[in-house]
Protein backbone atom coordinates (compact mmCIF):
# COMPACT_ATOMS: atom_id res chain seq x y z
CA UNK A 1 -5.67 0.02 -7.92
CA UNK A 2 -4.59 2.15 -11.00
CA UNK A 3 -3.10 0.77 -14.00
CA UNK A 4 0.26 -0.69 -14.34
CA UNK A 5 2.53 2.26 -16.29
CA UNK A 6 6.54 2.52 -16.20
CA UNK A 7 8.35 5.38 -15.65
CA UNK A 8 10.32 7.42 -17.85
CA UNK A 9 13.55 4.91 -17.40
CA UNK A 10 11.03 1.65 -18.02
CA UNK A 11 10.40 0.55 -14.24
CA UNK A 12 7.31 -0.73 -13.87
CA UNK A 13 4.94 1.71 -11.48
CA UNK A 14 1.35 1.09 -10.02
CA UNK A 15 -0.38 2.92 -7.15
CA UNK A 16 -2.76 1.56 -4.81
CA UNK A 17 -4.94 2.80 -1.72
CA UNK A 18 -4.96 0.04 0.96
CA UNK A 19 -7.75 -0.02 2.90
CA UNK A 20 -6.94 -1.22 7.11
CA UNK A 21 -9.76 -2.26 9.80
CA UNK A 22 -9.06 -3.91 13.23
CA UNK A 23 -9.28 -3.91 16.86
CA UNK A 24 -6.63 -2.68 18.92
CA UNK A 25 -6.02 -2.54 22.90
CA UNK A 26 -5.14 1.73 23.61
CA UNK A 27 -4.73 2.99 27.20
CA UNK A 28 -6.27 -0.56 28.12
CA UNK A 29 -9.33 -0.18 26.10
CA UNK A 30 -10.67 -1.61 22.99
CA UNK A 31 -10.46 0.44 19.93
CA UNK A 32 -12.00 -0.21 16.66
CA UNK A 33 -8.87 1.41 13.92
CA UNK A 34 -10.32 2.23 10.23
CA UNK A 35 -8.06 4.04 7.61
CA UNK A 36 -6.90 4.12 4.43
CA UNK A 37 -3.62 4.43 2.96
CA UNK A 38 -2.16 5.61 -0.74
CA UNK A 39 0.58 3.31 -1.88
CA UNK A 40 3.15 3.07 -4.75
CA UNK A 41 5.22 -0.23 -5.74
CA UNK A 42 7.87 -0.27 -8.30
CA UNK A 43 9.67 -2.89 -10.21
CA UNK A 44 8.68 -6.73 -9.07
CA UNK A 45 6.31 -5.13 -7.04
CA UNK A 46 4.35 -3.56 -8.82
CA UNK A 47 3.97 -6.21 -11.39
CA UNK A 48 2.98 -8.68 -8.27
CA UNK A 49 0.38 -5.86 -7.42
CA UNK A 50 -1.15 -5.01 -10.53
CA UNK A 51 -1.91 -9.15 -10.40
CA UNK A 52 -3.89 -8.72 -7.48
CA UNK A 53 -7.68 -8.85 -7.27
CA UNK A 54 -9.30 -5.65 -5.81
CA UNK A 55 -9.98 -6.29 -2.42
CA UNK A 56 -7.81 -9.16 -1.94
CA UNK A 57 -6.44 -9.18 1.64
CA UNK A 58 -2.57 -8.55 1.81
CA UNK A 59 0.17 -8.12 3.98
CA UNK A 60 1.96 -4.91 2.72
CA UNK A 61 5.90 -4.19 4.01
CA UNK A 62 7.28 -0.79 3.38
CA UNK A 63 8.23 2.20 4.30
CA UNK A 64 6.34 5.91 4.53
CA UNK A 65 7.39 8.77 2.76
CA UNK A 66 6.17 12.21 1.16
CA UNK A 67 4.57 12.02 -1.97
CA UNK A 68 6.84 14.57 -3.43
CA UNK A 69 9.06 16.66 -1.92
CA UNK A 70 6.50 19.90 -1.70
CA UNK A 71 3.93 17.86 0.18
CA UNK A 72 3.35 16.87 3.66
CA UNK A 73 1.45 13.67 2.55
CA UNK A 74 2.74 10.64 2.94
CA UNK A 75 2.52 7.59 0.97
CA UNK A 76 3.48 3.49 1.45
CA UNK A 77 6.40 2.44 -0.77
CA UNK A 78 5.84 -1.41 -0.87
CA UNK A 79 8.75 -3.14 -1.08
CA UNK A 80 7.42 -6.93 0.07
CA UNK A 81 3.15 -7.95 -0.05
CA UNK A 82 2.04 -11.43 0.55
CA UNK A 83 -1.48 -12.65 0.63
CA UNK A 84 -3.32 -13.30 3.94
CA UNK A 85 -5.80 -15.86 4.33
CA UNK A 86 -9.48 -14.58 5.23
């Protein structure tokens, strides 16, 4: 996670990467899913995020959208995390 700055107008603004593992059921068959995702959180969020631990597990509710409007990658706007147990 990268250190809590504000923007330009004073809103608080971290980024994160989150990292996802599990098994999922595809075409009827087992699948092992790895992957990791960039993330930004602004305002309450981010000040709930940059309170995390690294590697803490979380539950991360968002939405997807381009990291600027010139690039094709997208990124996970948090707008709700909660902890997870284990």
């Amino acid at each position: 996670m990268d250190t809590l700055r504000h923007t330009p107008a004073g809103i608080p603004l971290v980024t994160f990467r989150l990292a996802h593992a599990s098994r999922q059921i595809e075409a009827g068959h087992p699948r092992t899913v790895e992957c990791e995702v960039n993330g930004v959180a602004l305002g309450e969020q981010a000040l709930e995020m940059a309170a995390r631990r690294t590697g803490e597990a979380v539950r991360v509710l968002g939405f997807l959208s381009r990291k600027n409007r010139m690039s094709a990658q997208l990124v996970l706007h948090a707008t709700r995390t909660e902890s997870v147990e284990g």
